[in-house]
PDB file of N, CA and C in Angstrom:
ATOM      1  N   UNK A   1     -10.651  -5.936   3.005  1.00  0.00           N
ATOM      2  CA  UNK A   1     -10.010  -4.662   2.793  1.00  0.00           C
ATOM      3  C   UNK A   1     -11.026  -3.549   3.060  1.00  0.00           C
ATOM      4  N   UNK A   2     -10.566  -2.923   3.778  1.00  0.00           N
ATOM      5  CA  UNK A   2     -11.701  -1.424   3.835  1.00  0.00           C
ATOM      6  C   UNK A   2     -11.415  -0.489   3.039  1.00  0.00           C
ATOM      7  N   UNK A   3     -12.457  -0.263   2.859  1.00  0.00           N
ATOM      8  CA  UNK A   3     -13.317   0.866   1.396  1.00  0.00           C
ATOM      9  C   UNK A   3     -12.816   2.109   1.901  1.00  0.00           C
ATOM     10  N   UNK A   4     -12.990   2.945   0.809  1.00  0.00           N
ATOM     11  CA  UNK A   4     -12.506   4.621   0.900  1.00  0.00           C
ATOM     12  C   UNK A   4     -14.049   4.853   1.861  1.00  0.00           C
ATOM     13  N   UNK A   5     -15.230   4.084   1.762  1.00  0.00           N
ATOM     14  CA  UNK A   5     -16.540   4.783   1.997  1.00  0.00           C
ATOM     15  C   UNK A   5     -16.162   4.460   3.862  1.00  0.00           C
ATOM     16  N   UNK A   6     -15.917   3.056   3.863  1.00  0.00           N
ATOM     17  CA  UNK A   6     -15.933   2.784   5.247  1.00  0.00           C
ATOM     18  C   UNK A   6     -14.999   3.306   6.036  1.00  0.00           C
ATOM     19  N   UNK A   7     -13.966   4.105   5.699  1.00  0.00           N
ATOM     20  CA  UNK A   7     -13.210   5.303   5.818  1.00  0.00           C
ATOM     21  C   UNK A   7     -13.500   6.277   6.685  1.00  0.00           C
ATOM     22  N   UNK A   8     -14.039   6.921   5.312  1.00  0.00           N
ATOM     23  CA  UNK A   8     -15.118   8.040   5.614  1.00  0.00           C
ATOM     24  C   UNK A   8     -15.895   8.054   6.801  1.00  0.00           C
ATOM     25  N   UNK A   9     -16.700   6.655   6.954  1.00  0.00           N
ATOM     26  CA  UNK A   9     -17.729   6.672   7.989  1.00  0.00           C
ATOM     27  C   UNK A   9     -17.128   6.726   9.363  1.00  0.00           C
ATOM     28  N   UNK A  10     -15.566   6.220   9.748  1.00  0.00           N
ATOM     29  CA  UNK A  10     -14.798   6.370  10.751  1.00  0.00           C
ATOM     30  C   UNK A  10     -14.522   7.790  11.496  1.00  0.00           C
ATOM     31  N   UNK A  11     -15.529   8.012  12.356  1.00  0.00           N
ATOM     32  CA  UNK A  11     -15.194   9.388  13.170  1.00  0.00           C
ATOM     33  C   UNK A  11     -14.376   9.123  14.518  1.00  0.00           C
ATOM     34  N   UNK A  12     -12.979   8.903  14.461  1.00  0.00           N
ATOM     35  CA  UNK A  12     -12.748   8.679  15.705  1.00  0.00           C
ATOM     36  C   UNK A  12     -13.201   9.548  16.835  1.00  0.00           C
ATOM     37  N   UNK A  13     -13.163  10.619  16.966  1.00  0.00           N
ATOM     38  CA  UNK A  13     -13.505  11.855  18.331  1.00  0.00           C
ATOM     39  C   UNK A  13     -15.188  11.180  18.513  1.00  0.00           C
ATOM     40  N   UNK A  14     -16.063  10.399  17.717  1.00  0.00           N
ATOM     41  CA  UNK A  14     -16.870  10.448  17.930  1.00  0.00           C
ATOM     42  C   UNK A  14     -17.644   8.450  18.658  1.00  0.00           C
ATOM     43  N   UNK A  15     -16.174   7.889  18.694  1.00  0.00           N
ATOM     44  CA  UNK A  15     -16.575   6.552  19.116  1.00  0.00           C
ATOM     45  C   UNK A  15     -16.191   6.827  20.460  1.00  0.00           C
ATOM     46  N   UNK A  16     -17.115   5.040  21.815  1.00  0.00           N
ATOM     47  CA  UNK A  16     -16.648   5.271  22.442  1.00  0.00           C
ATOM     48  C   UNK A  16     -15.443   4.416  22.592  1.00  0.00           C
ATOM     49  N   UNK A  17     -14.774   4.293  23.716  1.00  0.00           N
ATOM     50  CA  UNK A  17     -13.733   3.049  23.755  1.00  0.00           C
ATOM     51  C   UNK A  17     -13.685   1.665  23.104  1.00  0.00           C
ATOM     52  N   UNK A  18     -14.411   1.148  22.806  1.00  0.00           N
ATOM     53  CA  UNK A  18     -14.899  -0.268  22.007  1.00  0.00           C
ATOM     54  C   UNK A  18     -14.879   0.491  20.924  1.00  0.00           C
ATOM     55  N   UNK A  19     -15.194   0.987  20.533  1.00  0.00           N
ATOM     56  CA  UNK A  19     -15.659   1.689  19.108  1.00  0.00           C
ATOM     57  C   UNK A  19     -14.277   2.085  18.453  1.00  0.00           C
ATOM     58  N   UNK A  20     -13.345   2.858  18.834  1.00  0.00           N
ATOM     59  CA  UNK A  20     -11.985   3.089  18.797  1.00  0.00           C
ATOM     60  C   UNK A  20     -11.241   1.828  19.094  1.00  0.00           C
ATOM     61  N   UNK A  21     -11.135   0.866  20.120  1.00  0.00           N
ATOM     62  CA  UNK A  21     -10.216  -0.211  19.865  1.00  0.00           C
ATOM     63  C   UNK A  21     -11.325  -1.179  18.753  1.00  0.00           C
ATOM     64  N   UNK A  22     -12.348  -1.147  18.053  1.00  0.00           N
ATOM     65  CA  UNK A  22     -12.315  -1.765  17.317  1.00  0.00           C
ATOM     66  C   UNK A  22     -11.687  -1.728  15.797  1.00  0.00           C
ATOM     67  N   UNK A  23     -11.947  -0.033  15.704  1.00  0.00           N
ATOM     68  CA  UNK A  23     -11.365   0.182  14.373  1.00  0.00           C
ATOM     69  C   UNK A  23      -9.800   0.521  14.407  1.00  0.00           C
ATOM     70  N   UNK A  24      -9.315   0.572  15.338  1.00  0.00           N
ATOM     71  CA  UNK A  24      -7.819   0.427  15.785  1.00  0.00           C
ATOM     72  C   UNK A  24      -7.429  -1.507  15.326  1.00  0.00           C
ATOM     73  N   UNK A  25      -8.100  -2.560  15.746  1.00  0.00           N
ATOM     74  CA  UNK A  25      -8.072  -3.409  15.409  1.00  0.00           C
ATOM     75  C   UNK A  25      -7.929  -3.660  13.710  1.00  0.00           C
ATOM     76  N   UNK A  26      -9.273  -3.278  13.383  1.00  0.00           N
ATOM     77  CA  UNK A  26      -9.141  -3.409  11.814  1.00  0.00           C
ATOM     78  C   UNK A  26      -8.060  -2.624  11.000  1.00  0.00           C
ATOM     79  N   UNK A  27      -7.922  -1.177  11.442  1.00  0.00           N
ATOM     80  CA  UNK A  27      -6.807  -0.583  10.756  1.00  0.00           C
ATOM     81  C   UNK A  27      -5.369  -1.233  10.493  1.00  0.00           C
ATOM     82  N   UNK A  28      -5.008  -1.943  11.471  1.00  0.00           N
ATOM     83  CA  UNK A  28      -3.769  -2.352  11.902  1.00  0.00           C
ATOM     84  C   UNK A  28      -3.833  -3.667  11.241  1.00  0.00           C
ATOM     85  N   UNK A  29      -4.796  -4.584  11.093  1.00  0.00           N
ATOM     86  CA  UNK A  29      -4.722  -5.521  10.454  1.00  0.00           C
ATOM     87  C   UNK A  29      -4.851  -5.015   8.926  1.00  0.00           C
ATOM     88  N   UNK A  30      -5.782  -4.129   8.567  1.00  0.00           N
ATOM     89  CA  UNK A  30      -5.886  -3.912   7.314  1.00  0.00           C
ATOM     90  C   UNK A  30      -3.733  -3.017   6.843  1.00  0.00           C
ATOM     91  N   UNK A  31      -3.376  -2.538   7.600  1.00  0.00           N
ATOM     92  CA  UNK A  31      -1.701  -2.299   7.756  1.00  0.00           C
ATOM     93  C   UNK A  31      -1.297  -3.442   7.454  1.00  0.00           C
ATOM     94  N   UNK A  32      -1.413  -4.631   8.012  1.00  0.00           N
ATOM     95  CA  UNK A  32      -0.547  -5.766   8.012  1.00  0.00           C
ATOM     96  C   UNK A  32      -0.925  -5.941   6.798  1.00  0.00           C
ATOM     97  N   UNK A  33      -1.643  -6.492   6.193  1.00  0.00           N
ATOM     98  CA  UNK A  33      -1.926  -7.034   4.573  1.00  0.00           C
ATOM     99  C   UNK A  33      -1.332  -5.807   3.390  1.00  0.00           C
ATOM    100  N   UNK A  34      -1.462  -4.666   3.671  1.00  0.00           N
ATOM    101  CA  UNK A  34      -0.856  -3.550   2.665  1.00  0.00           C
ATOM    102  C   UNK A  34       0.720  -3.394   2.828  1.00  0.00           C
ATOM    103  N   UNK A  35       1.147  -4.513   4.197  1.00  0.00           N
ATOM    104  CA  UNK A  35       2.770  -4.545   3.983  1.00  0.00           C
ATOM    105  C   UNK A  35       2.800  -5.463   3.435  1.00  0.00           C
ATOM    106  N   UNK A  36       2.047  -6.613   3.182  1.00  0.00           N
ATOM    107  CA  UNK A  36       2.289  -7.760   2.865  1.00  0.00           C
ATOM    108  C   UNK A  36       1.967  -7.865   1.196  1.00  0.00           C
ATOM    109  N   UNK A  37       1.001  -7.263   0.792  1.00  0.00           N
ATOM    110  CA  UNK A  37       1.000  -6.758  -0.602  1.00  0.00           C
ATOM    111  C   UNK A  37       2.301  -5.939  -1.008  1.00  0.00           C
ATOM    112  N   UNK A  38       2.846  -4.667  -0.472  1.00  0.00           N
ATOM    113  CA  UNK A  38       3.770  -3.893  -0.525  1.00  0.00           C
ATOM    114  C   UNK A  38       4.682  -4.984  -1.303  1.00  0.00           C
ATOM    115  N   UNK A  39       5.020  -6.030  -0.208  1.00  0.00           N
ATOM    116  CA  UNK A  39       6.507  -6.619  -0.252  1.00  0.00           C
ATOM    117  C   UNK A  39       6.424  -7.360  -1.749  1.00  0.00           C
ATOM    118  N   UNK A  40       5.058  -7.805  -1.940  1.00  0.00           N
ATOM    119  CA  UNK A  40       4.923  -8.789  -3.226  1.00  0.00           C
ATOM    120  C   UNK A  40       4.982  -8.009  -4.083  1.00  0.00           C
ATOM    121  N   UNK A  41       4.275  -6.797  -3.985  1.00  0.00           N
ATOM    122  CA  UNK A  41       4.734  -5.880  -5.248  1.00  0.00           C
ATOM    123  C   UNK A  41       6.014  -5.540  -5.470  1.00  0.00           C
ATOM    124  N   UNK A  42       6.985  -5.207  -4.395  1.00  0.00           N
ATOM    125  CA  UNK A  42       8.218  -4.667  -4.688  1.00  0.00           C
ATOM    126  C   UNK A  42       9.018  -5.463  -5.296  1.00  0.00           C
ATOM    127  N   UNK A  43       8.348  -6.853  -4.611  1.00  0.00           N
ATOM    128  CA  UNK A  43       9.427  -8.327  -5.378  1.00  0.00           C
ATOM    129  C   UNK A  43       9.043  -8.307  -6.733  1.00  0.00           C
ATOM    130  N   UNK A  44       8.019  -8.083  -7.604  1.00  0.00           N
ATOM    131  CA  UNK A  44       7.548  -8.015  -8.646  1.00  0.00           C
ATOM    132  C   UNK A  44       8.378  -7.027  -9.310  1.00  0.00           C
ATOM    133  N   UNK A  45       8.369  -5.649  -8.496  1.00  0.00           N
ATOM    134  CA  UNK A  45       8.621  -4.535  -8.907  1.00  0.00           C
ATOM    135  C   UNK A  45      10.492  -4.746  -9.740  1.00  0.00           C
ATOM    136  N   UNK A  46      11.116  -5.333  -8.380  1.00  0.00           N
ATOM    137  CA  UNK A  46      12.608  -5.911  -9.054  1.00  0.00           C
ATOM    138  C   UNK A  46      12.431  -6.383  -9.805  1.00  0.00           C
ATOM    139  N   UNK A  47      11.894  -8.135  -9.797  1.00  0.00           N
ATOM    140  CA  UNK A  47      12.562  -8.583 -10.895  1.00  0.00           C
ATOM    141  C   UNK A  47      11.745  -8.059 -12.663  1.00  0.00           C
ATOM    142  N   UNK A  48      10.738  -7.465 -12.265  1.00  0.00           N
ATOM    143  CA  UNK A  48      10.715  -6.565 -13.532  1.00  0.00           C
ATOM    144  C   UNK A  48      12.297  -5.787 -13.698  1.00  0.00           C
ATOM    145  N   UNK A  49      12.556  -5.157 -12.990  1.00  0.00           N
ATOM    146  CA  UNK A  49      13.489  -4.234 -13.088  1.00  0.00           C
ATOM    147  C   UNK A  49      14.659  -5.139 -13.676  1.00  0.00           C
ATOM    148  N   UNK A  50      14.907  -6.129 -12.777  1.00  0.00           N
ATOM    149  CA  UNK A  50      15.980  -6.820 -13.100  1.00  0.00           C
ATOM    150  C   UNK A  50      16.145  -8.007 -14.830  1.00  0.00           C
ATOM    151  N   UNK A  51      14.947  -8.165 -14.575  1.00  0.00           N
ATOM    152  CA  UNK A  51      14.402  -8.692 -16.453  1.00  0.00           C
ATOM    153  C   UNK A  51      14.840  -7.383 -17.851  1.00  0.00           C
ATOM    154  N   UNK A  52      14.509  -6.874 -17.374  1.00  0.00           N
ATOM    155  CA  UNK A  52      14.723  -5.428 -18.114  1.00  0.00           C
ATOM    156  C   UNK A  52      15.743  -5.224 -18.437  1.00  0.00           C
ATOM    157  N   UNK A  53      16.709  -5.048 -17.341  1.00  0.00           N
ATOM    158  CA  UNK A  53      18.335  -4.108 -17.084  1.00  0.00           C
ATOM    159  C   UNK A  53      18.962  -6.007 -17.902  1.00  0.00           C
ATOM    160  N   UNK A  54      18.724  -7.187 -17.923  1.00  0.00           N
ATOM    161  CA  UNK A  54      19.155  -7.996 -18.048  1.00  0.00           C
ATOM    162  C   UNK A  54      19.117  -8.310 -20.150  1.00  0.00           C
ATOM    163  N   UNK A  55      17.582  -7.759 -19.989  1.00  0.00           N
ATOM    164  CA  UNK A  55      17.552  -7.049 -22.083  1.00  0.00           C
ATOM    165  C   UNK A  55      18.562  -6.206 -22.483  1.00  0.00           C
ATOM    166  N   UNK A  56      18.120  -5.508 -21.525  1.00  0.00           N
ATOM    167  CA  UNK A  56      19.180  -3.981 -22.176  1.00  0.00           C
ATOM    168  C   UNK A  56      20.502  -4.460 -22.248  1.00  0.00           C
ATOM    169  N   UNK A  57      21.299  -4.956 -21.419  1.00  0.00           N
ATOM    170  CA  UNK A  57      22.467  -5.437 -21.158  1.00  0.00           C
ATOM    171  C   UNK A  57      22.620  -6.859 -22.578  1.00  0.00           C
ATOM    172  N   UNK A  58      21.864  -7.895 -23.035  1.00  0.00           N
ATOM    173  CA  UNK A  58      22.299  -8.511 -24.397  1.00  0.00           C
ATOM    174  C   UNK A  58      21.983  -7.495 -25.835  1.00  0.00           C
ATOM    175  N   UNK A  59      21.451  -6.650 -25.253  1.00  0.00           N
ATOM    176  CA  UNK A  59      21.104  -5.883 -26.552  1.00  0.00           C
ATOM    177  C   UNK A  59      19.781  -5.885 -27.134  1.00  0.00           C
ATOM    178  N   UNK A  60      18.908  -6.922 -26.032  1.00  0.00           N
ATOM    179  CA  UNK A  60      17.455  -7.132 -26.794  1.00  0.00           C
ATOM    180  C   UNK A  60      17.807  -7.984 -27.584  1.00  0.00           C
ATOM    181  N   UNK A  61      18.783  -9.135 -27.889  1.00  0.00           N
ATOM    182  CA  UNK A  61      18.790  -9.903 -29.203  1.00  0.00           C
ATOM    183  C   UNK A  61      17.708 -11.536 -28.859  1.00  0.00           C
ATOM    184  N   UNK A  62      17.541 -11.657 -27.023  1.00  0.00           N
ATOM    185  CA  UNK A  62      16.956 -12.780 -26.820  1.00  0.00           C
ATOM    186  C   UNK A  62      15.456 -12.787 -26.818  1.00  0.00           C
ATOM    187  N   UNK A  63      15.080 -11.055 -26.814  1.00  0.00           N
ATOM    188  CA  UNK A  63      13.437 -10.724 -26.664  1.00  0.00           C
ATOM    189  C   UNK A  63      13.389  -9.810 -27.933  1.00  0.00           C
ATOM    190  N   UNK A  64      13.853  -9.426 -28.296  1.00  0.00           N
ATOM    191  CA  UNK A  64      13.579  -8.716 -29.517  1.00  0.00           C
ATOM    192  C   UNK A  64      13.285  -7.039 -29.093  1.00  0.00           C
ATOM    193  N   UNK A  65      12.566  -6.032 -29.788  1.00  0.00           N
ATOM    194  CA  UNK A  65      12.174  -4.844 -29.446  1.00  0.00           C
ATOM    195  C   UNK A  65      11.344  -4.629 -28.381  1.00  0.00           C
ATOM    196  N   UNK A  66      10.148  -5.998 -28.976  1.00  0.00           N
ATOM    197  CA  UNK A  66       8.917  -6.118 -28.361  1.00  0.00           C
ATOM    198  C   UNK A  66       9.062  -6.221 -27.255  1.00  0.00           C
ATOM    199  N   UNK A  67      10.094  -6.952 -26.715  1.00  0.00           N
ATOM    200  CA  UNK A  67       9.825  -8.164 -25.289  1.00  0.00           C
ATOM    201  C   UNK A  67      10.544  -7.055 -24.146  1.00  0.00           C
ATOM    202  N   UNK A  68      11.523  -5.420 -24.697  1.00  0.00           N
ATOM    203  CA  UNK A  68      12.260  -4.581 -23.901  1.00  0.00           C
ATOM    204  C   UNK A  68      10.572  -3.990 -23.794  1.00  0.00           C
ATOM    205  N   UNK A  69      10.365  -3.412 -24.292  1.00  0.00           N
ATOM    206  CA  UNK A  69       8.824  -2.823 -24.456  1.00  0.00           C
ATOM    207  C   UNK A  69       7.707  -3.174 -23.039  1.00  0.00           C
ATOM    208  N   UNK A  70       7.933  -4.691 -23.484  1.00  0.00           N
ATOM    209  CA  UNK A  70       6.630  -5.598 -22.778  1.00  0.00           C
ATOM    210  C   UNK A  70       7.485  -5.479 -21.149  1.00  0.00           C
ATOM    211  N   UNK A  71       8.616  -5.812 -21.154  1.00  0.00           N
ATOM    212  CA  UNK A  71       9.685  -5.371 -19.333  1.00  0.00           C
ATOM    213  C   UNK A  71       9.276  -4.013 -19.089  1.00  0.00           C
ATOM    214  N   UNK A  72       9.325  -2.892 -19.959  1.00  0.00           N
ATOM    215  CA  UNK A  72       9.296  -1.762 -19.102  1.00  0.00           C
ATOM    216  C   UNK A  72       7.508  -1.154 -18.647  1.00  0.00           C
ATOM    217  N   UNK A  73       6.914  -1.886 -19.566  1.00  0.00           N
ATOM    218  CA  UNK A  73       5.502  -1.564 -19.377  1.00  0.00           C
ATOM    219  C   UNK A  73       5.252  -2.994 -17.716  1.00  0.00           C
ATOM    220  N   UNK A  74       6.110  -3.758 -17.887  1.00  0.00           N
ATOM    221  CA  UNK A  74       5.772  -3.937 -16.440  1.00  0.00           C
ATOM    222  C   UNK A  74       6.530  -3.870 -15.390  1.00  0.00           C
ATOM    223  N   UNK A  75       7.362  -3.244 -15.740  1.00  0.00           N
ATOM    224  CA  UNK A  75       8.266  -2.463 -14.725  1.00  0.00           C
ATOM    225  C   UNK A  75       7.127  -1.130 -14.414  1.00  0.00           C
ATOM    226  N   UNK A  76       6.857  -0.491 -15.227  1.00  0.00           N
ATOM    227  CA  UNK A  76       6.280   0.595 -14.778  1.00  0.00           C
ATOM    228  C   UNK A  76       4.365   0.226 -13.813  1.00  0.00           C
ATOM    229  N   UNK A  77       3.929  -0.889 -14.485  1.00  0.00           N
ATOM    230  CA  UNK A  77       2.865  -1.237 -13.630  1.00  0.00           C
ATOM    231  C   UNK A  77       3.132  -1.444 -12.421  1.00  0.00           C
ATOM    232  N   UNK A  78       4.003  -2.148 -12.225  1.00  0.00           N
ATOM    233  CA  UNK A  78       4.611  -2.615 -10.834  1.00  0.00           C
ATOM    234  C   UNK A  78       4.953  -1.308  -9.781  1.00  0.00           C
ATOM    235  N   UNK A  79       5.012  -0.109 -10.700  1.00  0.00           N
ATOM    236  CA  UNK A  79       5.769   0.682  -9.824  1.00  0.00           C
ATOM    237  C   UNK A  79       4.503   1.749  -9.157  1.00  0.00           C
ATOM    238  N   UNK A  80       3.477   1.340 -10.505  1.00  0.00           N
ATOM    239  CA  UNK A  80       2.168   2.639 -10.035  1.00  0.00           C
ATOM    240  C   UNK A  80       1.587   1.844  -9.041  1.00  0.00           C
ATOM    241  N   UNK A  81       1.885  -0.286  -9.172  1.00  0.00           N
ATOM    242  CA  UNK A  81       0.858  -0.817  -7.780  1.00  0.00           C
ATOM    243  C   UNK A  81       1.753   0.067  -6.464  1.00  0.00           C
ATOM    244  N   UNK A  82       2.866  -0.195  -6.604  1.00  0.00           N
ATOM    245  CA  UNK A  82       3.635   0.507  -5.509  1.00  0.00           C
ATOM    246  C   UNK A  82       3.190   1.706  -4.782  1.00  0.00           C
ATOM    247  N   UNK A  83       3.150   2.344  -5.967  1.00  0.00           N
ATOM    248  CA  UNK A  83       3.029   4.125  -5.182  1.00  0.00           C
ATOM    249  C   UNK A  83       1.296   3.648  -4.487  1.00  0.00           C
ATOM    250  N   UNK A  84       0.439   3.060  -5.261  1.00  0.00           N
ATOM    251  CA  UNK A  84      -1.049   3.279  -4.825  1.00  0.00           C
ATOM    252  C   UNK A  84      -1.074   2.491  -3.455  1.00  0.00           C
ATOM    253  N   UNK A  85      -0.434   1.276  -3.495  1.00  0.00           N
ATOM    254  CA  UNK A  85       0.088   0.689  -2.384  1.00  0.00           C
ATOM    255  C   UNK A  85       0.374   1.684  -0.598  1.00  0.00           C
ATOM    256  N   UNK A  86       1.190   2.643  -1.202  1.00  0.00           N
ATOM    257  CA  UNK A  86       1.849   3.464  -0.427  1.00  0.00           C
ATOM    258  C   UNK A  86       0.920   4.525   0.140  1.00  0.00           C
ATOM    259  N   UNK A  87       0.223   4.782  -1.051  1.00  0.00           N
ATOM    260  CA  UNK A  87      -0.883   5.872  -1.043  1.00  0.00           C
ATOM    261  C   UNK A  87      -1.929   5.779   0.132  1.00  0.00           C
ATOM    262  N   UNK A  88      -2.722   4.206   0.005  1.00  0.00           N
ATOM    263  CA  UNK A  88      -3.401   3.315   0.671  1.00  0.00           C
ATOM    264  C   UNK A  88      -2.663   3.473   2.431  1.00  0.00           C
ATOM    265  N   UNK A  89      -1.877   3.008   2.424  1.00  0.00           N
ATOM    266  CA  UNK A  89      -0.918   2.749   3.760  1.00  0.00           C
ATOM    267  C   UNK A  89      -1.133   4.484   4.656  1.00  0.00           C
ATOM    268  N   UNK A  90      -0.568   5.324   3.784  1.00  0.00           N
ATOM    269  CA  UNK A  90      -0.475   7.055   4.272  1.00  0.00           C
ATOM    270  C   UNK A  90      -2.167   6.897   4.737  1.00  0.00           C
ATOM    271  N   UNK A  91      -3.044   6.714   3.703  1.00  0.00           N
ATOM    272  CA  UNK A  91      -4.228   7.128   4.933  1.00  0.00           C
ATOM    273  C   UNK A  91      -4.212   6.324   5.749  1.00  0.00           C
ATOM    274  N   UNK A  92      -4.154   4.927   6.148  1.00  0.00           N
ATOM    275  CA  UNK A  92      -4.527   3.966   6.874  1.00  0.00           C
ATOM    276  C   UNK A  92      -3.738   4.843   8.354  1.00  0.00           C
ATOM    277  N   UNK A  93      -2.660   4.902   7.624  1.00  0.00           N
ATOM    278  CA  UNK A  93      -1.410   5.538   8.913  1.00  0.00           C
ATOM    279  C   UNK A  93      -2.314   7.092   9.636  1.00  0.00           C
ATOM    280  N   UNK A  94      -2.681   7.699   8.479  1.00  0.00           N
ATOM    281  CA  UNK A  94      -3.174   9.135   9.328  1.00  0.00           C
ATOM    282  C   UNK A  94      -4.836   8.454  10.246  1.00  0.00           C
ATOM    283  N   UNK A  95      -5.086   7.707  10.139  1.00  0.00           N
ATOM    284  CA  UNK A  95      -6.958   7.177  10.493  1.00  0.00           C
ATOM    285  C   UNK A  95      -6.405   6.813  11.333  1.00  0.00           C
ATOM    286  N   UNK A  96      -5.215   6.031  11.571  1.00  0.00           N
ATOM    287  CA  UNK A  96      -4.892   5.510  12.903  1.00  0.00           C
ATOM    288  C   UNK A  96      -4.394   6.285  13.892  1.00  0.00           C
ATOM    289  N   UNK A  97      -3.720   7.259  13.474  1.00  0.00           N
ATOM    290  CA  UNK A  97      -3.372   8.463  14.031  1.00  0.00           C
ATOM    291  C   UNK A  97      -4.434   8.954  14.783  1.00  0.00           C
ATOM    292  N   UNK A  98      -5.529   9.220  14.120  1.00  0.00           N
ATOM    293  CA  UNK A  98      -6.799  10.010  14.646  1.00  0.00           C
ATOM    294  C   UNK A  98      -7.271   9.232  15.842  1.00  0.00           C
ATOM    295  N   UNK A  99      -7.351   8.189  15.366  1.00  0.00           N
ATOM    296  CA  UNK A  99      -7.791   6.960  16.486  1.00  0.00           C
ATOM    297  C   UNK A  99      -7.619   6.785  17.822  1.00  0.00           C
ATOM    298  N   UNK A 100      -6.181   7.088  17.549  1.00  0.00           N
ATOM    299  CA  UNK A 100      -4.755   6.967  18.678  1.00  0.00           C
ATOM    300  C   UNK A 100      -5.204   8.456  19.285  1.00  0.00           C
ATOM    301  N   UNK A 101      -5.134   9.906  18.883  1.00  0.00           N
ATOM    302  CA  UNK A 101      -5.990  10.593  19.165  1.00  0.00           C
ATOM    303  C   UNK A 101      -6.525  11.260  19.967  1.00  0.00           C
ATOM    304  N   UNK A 102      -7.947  10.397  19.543  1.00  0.00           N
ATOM    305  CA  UNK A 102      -9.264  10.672  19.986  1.00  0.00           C
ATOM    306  C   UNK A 102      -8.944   9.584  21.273  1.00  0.00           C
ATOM    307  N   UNK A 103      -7.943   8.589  21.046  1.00  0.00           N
ATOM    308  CA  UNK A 103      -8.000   7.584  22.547  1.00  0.00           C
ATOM    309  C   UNK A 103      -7.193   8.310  23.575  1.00  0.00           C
ATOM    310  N   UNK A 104      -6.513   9.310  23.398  1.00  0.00           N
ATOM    311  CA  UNK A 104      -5.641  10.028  24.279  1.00  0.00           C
ATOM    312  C   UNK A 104      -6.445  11.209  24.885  1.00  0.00           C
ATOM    313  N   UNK A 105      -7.539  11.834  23.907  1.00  0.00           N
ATOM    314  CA  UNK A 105      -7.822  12.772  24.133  1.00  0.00           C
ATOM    315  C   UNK A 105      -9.403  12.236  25.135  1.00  0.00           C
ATOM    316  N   UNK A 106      -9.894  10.993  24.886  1.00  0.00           N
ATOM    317  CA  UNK A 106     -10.768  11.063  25.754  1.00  0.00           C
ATOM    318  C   UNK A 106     -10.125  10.179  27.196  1.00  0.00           C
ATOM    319  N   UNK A 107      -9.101   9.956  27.285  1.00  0.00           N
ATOM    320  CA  UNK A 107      -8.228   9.860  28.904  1.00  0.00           C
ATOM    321  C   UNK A 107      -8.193  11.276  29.500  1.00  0.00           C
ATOM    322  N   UNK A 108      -7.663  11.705  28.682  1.00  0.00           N
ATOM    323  CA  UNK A 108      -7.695  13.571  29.597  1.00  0.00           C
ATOM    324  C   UNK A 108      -8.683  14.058  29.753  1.00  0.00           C
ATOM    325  N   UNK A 109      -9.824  13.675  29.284  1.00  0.00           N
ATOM    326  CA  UNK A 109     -11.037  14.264  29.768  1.00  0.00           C
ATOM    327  C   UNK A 109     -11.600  13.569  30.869  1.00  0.00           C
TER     328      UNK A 109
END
């Protein structure tokens, strides 16, 4: 997984061609694994949801107070991996952007 630092150190305008299709390489793979996390979280993310809505619906009489409690506290974890998930992806998406770019912009030159 690449770091916020190794990020940072990514100047696309400033690689040359190898240098840009390499971190075009890694970005896109590091994409593929943050969909692939995404999806496991979201599956998480349901059947939290669906454990939950399934309490609420007997009344809490099979989990008690505690156990509606213990569903929504991981309903709600599930939902902050999500957003950070998402968060992660938006830069990956704008770095690749730059990438893409700086590869267009040094053809026209």
């Amino acid at each position: 997984m690449l770091s916020a630092a190794e990020l940072a150190e990514c100047k696309p305008h400033a690689l040359d061609f190898a240098g840009r299709a390499h971190w075009r390489v890694r970005l896109v793979a590091e994409l593929v694994e943050i969909n692939a996390r995404h999806l496991r979280a979201e599956t998480r993310r349901a059947g939290a949801d669906i454990e939950l809505q399934g309490a609420l619906e007997q009344g809490s009489l099979l989990r008690g107070a505690g156990g509606v409690t213990e569903l929504r506290q991981a309903l709600s974890v599930a939902e902050a991996q999500l957003d950070a998930l998402e968060q992660q992806r938006e830069e990956l998406l704008a770095m690749l952007d730059a990438v893409n770019a700086a590869e267009a912009g040094g053809r026209l030159s």
